[in-house]
N, C-alpha and C. Protein backbone atom coordinates (compact mmCIF):
# COMPACT_ATOMS: atom_id res chain seq x y z
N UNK A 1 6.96 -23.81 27.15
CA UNK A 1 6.87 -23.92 25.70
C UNK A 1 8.17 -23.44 25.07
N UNK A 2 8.38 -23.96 23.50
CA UNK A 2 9.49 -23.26 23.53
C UNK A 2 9.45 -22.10 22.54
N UNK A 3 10.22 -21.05 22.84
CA UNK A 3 9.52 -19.67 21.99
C UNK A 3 11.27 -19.02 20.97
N UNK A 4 10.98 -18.80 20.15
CA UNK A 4 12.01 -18.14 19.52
C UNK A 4 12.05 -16.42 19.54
N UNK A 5 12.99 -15.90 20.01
CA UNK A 5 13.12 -14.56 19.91
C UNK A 5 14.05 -14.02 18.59
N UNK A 6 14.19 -13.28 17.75
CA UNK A 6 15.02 -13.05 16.54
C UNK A 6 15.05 -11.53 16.75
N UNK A 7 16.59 -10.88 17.24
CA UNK A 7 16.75 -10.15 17.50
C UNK A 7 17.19 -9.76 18.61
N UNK A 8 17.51 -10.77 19.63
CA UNK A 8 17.59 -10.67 20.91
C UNK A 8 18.94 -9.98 21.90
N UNK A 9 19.99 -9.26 20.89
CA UNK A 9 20.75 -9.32 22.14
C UNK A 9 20.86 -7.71 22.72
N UNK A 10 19.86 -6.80 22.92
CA UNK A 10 19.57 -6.08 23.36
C UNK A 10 18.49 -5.87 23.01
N UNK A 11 18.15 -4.26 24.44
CA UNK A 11 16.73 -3.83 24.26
C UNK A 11 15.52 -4.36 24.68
N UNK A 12 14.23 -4.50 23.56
CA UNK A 12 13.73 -5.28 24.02
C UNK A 12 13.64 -6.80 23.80
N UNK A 13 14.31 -7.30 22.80
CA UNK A 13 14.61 -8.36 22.62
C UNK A 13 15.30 -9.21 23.80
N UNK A 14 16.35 -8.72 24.25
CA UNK A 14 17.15 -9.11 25.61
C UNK A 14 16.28 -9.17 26.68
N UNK A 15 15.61 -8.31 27.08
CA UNK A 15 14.18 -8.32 28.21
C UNK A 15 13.46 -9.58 27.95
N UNK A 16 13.44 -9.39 26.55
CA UNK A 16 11.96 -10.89 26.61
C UNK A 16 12.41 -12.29 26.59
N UNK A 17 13.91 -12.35 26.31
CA UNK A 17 14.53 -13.50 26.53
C UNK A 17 14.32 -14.11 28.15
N UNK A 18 14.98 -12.73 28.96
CA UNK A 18 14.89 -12.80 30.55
C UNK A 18 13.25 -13.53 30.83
N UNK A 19 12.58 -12.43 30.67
CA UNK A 19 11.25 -12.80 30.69
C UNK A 19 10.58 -14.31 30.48
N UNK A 20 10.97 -14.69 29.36
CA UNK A 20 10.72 -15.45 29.23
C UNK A 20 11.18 -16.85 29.90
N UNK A 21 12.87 -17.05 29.94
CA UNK A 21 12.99 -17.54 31.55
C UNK A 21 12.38 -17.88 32.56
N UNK A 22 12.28 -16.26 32.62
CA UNK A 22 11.66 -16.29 34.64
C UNK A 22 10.22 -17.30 34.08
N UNK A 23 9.54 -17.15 33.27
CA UNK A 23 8.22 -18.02 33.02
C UNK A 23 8.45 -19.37 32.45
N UNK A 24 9.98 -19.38 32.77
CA UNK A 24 9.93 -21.12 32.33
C UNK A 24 9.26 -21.52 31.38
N UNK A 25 10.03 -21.20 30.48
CA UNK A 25 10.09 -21.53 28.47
C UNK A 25 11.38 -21.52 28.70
N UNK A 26 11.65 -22.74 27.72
CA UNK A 26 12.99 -22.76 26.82
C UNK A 26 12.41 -22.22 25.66
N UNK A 27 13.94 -21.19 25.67
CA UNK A 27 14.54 -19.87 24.64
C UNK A 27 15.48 -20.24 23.52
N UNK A 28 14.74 -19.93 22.55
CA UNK A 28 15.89 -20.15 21.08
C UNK A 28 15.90 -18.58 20.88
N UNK A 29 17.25 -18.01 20.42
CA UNK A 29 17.33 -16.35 20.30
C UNK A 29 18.40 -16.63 18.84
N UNK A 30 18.50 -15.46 18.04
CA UNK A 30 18.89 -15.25 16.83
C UNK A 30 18.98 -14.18 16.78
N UNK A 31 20.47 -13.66 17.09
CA UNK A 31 20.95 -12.55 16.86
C UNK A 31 22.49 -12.70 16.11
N UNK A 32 22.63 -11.28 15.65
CA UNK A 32 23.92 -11.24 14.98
C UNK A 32 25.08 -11.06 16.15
N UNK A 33 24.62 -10.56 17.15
CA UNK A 33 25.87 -10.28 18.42
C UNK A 33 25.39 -11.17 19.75
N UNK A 34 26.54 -11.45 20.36
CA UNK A 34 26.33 -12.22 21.60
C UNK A 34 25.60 -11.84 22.05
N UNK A 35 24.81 -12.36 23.11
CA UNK A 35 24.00 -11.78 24.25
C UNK A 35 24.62 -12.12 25.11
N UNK A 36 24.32 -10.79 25.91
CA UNK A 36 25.16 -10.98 27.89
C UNK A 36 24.05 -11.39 28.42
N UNK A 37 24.24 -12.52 29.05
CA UNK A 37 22.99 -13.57 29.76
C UNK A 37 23.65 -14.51 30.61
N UNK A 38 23.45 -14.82 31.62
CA UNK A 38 24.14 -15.87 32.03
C UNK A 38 23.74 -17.25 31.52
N UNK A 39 24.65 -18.67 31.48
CA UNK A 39 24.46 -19.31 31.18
C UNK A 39 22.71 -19.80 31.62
N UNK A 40 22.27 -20.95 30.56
CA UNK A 40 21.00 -21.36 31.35
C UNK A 40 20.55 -22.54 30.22
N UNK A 41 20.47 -23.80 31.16
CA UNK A 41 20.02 -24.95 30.32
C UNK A 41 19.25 -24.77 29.33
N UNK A 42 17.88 -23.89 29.50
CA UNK A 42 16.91 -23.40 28.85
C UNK A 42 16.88 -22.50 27.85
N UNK A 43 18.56 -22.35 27.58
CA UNK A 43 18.32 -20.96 26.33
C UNK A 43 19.54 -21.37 25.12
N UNK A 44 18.86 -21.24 24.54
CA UNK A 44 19.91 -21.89 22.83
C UNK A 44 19.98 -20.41 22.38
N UNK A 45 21.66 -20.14 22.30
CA UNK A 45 21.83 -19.08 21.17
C UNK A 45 22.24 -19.43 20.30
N UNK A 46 21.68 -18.63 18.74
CA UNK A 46 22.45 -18.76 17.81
C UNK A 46 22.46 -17.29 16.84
N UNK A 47 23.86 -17.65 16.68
CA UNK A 47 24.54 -16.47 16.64
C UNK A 47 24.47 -16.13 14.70
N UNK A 48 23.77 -15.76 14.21
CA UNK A 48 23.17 -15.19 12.50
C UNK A 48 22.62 -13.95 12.22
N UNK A 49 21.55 -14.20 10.85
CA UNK A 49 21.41 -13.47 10.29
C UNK A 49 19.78 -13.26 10.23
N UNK A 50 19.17 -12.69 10.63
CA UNK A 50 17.76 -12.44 10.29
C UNK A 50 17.32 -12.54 9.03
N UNK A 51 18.13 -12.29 8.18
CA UNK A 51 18.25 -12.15 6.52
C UNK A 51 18.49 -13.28 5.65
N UNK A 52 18.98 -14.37 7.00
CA UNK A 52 19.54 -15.68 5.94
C UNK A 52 18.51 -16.38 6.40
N UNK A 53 17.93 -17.03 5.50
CA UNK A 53 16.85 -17.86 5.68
C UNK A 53 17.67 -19.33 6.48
N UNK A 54 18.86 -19.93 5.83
CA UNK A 54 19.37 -21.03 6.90
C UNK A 54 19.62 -20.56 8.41
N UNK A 55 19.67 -19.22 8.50
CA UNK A 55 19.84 -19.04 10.22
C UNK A 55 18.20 -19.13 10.61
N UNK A 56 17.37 -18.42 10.15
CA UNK A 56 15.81 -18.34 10.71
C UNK A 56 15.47 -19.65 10.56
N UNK A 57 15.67 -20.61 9.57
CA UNK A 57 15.21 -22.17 10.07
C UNK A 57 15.60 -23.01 11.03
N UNK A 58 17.04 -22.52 10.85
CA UNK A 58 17.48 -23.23 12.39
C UNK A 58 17.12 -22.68 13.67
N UNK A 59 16.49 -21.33 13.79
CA UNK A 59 16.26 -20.47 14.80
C UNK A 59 14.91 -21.23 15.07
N UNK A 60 14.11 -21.26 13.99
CA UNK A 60 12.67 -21.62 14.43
C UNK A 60 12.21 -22.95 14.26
N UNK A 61 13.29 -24.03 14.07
CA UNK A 61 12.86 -25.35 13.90
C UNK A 61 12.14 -25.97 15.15
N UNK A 62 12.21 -25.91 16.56
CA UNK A 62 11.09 -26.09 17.76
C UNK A 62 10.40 -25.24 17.90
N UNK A 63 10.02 -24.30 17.43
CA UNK A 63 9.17 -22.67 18.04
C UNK A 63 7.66 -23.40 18.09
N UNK A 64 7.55 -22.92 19.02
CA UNK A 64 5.82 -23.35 19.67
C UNK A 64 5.27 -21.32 19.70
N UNK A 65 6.39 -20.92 19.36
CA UNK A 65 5.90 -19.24 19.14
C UNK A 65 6.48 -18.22 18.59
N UNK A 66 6.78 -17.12 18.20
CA UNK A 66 7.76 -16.91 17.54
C UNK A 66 7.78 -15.25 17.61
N UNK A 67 8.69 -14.20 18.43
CA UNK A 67 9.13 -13.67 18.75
C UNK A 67 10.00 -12.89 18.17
N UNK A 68 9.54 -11.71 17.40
CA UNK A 68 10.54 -10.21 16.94
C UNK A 68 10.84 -9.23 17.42
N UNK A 69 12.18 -9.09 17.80
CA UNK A 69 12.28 -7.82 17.91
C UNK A 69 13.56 -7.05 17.60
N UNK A 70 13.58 -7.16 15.81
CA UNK A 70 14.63 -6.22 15.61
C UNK A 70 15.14 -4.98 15.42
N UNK A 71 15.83 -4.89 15.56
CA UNK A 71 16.36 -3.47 15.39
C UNK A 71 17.60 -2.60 15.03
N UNK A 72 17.60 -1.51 14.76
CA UNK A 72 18.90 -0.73 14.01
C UNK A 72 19.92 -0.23 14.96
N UNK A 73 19.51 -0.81 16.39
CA UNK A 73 20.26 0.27 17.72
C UNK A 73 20.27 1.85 17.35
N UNK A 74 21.38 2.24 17.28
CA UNK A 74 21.55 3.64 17.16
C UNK A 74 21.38 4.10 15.63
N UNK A 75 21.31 3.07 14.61
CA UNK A 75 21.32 3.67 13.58
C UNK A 75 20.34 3.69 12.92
N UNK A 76 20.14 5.42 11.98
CA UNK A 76 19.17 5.89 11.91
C UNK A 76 19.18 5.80 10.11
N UNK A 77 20.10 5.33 9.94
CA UNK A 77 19.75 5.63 8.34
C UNK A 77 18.97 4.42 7.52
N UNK A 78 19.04 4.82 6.31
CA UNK A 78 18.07 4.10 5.37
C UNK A 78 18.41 2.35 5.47
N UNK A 79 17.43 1.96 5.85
CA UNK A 79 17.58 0.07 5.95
C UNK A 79 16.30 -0.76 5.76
N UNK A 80 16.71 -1.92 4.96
CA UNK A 80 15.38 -2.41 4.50
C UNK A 80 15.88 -3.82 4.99
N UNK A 81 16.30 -3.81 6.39
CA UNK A 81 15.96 -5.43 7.35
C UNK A 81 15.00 -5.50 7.77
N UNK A 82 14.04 -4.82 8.51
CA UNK A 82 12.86 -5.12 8.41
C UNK A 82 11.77 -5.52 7.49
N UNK A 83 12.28 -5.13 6.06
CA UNK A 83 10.87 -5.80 5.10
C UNK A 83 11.79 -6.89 4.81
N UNK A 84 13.15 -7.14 4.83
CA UNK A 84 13.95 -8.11 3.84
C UNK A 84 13.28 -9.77 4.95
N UNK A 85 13.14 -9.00 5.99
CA UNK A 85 13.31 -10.39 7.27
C UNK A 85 11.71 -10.72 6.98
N UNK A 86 10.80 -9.95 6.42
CA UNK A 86 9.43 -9.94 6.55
C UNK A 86 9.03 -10.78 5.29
N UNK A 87 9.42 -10.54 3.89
CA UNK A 87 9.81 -10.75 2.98
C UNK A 87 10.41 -12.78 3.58
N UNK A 88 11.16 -12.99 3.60
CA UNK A 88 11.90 -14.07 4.32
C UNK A 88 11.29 -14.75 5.29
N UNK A 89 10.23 -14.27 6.37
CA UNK A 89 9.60 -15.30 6.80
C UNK A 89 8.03 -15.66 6.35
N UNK A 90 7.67 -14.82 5.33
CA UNK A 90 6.71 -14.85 4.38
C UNK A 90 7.18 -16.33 3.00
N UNK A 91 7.99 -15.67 2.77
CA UNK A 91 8.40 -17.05 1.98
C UNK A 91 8.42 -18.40 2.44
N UNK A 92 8.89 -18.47 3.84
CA UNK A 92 9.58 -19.91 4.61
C UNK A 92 8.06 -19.99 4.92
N UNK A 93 6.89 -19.72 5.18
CA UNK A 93 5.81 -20.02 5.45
C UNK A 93 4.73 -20.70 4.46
N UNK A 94 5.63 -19.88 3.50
CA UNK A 94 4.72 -20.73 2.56
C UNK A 94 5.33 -21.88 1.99
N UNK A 95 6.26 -22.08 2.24
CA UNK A 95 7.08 -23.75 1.76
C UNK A 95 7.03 -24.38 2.99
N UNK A 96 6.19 -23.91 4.66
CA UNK A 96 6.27 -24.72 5.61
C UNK A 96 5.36 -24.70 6.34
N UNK A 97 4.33 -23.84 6.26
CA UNK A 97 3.50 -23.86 6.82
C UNK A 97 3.31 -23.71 8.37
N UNK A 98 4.00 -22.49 9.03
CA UNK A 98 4.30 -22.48 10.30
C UNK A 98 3.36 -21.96 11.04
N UNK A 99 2.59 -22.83 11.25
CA UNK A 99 1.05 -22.49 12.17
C UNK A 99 1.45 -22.10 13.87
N UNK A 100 1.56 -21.12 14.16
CA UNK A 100 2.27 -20.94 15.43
C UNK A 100 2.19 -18.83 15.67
N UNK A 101 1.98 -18.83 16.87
CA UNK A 101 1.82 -17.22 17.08
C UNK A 101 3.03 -16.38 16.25
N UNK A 102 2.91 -15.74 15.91
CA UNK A 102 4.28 -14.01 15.42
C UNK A 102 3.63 -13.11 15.81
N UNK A 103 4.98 -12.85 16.77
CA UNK A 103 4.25 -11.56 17.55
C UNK A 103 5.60 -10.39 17.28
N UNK A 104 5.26 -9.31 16.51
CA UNK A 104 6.43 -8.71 15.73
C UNK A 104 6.02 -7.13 16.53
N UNK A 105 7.11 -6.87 16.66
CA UNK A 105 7.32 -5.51 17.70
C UNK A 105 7.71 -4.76 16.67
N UNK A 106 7.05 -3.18 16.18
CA UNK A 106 7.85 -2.02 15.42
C UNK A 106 7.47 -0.84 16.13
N UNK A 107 6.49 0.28 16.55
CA UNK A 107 6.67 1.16 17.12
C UNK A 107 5.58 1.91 17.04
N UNK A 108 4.94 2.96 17.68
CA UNK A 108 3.50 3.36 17.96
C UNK A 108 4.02 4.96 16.68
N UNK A 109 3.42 4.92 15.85
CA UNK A 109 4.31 5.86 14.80
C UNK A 109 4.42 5.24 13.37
N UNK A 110 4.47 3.59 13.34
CA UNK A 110 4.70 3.08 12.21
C UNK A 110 3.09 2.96 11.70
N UNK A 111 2.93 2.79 10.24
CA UNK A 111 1.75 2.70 9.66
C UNK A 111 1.01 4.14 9.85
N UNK A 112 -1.00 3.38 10.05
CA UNK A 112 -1.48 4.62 10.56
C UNK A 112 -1.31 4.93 11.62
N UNK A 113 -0.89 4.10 12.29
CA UNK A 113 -0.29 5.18 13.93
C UNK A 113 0.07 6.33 13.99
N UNK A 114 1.36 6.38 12.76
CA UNK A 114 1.77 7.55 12.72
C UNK A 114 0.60 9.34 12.89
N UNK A 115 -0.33 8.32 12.81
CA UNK A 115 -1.87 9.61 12.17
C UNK A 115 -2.03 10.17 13.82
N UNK A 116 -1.16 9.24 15.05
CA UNK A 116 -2.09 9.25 15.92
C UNK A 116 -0.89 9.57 17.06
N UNK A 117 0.03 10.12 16.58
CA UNK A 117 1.22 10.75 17.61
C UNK A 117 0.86 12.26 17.73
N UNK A 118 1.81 12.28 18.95
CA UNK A 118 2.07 13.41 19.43
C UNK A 118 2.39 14.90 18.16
N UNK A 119 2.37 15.87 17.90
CA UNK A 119 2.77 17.17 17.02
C UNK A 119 4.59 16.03 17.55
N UNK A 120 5.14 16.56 18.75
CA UNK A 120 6.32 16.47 18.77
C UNK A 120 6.97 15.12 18.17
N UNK A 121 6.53 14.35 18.49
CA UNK A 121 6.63 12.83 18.29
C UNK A 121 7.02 12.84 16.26
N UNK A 122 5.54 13.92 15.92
CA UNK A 122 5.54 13.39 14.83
C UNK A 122 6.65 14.35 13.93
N UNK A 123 7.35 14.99 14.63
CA UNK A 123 8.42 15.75 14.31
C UNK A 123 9.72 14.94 14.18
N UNK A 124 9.93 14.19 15.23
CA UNK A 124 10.88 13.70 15.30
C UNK A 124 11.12 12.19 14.27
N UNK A 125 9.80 11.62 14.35
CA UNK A 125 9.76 10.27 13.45
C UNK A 125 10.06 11.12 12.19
N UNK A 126 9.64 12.25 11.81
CA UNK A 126 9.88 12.63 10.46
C UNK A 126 11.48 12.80 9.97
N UNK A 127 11.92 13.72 11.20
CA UNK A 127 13.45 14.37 10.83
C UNK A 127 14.50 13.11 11.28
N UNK A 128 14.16 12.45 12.25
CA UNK A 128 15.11 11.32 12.98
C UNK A 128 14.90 10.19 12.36
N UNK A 129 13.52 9.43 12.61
CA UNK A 129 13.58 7.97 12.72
C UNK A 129 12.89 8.26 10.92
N UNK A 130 12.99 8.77 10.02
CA UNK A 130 11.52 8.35 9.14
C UNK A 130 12.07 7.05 8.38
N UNK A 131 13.31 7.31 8.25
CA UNK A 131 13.37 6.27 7.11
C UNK A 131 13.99 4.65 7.72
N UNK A 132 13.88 4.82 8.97
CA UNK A 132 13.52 3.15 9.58
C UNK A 132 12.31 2.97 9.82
N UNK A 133 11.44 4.30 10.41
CA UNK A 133 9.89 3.55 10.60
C UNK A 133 9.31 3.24 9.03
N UNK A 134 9.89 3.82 7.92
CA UNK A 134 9.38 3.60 6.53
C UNK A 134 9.61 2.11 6.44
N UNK A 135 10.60 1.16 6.75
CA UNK A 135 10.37 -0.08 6.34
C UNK A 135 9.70 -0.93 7.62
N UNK A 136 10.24 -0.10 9.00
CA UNK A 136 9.30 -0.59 9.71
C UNK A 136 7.57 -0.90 9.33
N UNK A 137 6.69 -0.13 8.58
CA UNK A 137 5.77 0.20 8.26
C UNK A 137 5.73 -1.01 6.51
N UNK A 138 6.81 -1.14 6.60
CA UNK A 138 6.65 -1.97 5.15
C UNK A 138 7.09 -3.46 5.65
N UNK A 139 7.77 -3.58 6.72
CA UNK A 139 7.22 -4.86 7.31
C UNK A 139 6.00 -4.86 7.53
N UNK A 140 5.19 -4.48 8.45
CA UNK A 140 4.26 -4.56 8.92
C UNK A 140 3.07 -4.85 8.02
N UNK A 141 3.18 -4.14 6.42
CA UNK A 141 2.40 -4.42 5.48
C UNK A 141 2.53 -5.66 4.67
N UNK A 142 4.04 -6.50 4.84
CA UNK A 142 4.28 -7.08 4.34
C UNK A 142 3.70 -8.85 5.40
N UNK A 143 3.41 -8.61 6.52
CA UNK A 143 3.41 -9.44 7.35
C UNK A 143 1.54 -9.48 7.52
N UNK A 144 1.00 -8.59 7.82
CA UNK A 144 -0.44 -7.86 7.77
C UNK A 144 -1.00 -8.69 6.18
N UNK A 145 -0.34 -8.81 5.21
CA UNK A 145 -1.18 -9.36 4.46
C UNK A 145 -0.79 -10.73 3.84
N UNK A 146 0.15 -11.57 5.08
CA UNK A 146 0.05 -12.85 4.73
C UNK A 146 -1.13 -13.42 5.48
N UNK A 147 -0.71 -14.74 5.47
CA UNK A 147 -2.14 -15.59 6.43
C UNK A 147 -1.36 -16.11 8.06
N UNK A 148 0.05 -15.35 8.18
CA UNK A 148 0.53 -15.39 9.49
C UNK A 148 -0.25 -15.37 10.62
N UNK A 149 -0.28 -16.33 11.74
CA UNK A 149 -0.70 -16.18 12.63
C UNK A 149 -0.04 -14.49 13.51
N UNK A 150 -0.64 -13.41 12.88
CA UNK A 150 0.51 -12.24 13.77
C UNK A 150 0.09 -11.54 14.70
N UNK A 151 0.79 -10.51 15.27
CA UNK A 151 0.31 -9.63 16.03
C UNK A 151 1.05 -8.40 15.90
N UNK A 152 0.93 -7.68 15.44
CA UNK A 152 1.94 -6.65 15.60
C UNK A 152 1.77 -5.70 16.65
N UNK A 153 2.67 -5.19 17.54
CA UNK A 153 2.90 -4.61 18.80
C UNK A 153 3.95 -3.37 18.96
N UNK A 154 2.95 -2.35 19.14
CA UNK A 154 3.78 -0.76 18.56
C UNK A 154 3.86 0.02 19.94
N UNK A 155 4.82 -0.31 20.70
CA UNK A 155 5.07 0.23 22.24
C UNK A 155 5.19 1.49 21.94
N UNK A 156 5.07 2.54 23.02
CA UNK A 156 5.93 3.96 22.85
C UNK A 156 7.33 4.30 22.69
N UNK A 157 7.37 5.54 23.53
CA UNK A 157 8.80 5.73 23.69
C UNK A 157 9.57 4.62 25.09
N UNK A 158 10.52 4.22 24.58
CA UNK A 158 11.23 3.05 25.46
C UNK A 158 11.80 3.42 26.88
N UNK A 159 11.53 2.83 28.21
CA UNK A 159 12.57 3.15 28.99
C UNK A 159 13.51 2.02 29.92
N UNK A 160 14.11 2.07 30.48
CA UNK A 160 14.50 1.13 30.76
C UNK A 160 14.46 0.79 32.69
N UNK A 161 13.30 0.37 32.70
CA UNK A 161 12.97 0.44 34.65
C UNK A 161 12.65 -1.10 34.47
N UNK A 162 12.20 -0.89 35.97
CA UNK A 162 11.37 -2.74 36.37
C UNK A 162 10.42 -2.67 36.04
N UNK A 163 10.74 -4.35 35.91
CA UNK A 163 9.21 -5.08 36.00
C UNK A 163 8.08 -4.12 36.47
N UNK A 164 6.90 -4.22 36.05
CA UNK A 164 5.62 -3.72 36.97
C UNK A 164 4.56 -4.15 36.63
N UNK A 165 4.41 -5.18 34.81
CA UNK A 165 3.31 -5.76 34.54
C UNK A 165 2.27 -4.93 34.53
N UNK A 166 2.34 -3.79 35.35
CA UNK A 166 1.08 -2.42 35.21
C UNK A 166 1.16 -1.57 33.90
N UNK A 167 0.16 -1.70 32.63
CA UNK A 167 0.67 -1.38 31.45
C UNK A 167 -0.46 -1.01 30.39
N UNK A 168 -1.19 -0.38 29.71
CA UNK A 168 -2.67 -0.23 28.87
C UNK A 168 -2.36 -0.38 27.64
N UNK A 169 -2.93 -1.79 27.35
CA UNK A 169 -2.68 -1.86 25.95
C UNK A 169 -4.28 -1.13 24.85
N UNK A 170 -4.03 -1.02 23.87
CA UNK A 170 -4.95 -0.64 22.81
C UNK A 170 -4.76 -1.00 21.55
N UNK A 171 -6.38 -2.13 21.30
CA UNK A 171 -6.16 -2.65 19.99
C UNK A 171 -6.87 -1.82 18.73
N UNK A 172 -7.13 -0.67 19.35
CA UNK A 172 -7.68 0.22 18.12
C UNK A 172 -7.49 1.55 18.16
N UNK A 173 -7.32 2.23 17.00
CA UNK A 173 -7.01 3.54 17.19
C UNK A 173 -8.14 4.25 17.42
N UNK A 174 -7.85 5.37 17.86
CA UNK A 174 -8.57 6.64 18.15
C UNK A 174 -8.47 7.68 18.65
N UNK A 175 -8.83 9.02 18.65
CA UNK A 175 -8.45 10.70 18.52
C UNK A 175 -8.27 10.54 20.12
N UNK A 176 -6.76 10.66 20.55
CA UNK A 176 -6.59 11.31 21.99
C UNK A 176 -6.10 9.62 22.08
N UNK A 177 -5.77 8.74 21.84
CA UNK A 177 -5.09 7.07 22.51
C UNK A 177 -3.96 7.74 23.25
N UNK A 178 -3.16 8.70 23.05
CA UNK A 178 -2.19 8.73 23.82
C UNK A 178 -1.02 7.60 24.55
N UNK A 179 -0.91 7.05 23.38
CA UNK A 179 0.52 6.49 23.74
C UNK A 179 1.46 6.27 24.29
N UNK A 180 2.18 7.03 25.29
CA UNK A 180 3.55 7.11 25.41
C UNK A 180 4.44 6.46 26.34
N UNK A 181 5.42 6.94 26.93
CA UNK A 181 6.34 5.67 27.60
C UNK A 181 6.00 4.69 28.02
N UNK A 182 7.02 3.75 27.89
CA UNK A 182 6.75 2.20 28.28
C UNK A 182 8.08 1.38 28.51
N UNK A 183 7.86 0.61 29.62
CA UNK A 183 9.53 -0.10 30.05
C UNK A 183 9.38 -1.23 29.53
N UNK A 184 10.71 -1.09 28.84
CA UNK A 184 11.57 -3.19 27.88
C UNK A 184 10.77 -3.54 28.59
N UNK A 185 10.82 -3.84 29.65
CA UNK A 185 10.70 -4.91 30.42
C UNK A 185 9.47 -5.26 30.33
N UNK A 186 8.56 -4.24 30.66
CA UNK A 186 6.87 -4.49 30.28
C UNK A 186 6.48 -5.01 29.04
N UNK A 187 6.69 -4.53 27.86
CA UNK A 187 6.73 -4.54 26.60
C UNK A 187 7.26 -6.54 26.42
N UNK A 188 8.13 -6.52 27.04
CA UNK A 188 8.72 -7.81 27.14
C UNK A 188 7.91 -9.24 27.54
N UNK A 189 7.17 -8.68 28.58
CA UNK A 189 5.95 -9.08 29.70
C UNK A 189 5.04 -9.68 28.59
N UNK A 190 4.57 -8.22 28.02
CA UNK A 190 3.25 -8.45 26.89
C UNK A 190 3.43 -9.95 25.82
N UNK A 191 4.48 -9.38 25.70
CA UNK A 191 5.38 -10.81 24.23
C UNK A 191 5.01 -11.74 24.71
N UNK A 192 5.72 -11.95 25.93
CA UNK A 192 6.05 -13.52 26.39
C UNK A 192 4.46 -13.87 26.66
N UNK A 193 3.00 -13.58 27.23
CA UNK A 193 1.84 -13.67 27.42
C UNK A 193 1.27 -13.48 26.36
N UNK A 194 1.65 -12.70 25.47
CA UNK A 194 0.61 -13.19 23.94
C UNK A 194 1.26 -14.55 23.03
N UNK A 195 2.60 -14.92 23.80
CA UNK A 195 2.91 -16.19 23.03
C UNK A 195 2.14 -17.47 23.37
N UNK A 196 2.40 -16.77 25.18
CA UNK A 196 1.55 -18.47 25.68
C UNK A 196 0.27 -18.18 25.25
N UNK A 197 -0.75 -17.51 24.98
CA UNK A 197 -2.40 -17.00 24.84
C UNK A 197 -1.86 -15.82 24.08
N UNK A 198 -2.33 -16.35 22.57
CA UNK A 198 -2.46 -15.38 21.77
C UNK A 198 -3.77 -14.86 21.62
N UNK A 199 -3.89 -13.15 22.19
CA UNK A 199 -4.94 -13.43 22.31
C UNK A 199 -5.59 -12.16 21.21
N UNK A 200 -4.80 -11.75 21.03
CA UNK A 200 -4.77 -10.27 20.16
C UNK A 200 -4.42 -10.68 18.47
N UNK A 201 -4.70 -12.15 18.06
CA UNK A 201 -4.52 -12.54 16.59
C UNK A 201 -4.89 -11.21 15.75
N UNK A 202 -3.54 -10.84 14.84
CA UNK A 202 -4.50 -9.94 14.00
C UNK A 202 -4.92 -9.04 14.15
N UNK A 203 -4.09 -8.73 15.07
CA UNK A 203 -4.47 -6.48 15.82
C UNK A 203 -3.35 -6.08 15.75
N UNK A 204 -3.46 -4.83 15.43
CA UNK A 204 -2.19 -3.74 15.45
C UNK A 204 -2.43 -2.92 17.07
N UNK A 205 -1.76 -3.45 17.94
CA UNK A 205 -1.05 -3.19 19.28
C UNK A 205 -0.30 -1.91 20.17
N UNK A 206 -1.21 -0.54 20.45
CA UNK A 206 -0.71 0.03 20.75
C UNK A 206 -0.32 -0.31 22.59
N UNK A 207 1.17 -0.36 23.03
CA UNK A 207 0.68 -0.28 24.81
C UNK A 207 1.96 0.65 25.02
N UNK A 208 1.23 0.97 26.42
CA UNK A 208 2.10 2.39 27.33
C UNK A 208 1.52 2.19 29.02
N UNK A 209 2.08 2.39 29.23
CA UNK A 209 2.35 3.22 30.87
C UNK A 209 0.54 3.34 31.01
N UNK A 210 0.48 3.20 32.16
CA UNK A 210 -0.81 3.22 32.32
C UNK A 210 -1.79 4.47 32.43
């Protein structure tokens, strides 16, 4: 099938490109920086803006699915690409009507999650990450109350190992879910299998380490 990733040239975005490969889909990716990938008949880059609506149409003009995962890399300060891009494919949906999976990755911490971290965890989202999980969390509201086919998917803390497909997801909260680490690569796994079988329409997505 063919699946669009937006955000792809690291992290977990870069994983689910691979991923998606190895499962034989042709890959449309939309990032602002190259991706290191080797060449491959099956993968269209294009090189934009999450923010410009002419790059996301050209990104998602074949999408049979449609694939987020952006992010600030190292930077921690105040940014509103996540609601601006949310905002932006909320609009293009409603002048197009894109009946097709979104499966949007932000972090086990954003929304009410946050209710459901660690003391330490919730130390650090406060003093470190707060004011990216703040629009993280305002995507998510902004996407949560269109008529998007979505999923939103709030991994733990990130690591970077193999493959293992061994992984516990949770589509509902509750006292003690316990969350925590989880490898790109897995996380990556999940994407590419809720694109082909969406099967989690419309759940907020906690997964970790088993």
């Amino acid at each position: 099938m063919n699946i669009t990733i937006i955000g792809a040239s690291g992290g977990i975005g870069l994983e689910t490109v691979k991923r998606g490969l190895n499962r034989n889909h042709s890959i449309t990716t939309l990032s602002r920086s190259k991706i290191d990938i080797e060449e491959n008949k099956s993968l269209k880059i294009i090189i934009g803006d999450a923010t410009n609506k002419t790059d996301i149409l050209k990104s998602i003009e074949q999408a049979e699915a449609i694939i987020v995962t952006l992010g600030t890399s190292k930077n921690m300060k105040t940014t509103s690409l996540f609601s601006d891009f949310a905002k932006l494919i909320v609009e293009i949906h409603s002048e197009n009507k894109i009946d097709v999976p979104f499966i949007f990755v932000t972090g086990f911490g954003a929304g009410e999650s946050k209710n459901y971290v660690s003391w330490l965890v919730k130390m650090f989202l406060k003093y470190i990450l707060n004011d990216v999980y703040a629009d993280k969390t305002k995507m998510e509201e902004i996407i949560t109350e269109s008529d998007l086919n979505w999923t939103v998917v709030r991994p733990g803390r990130l690591f970077d190992k193999e493959l293992t497909e061994q992984y516990r997801v949770e589509n509902t909260l509750f006292k003690g879910i316990n969350i925590g680490g989880i490898n790109r690569a897995d996380v990556a796994d999940f994407l590419i299998k809720q694109s082909e079988n969406q099967t989690e329409v419309k759940k907020y997505i906690g997964i970790s380490e088993k």
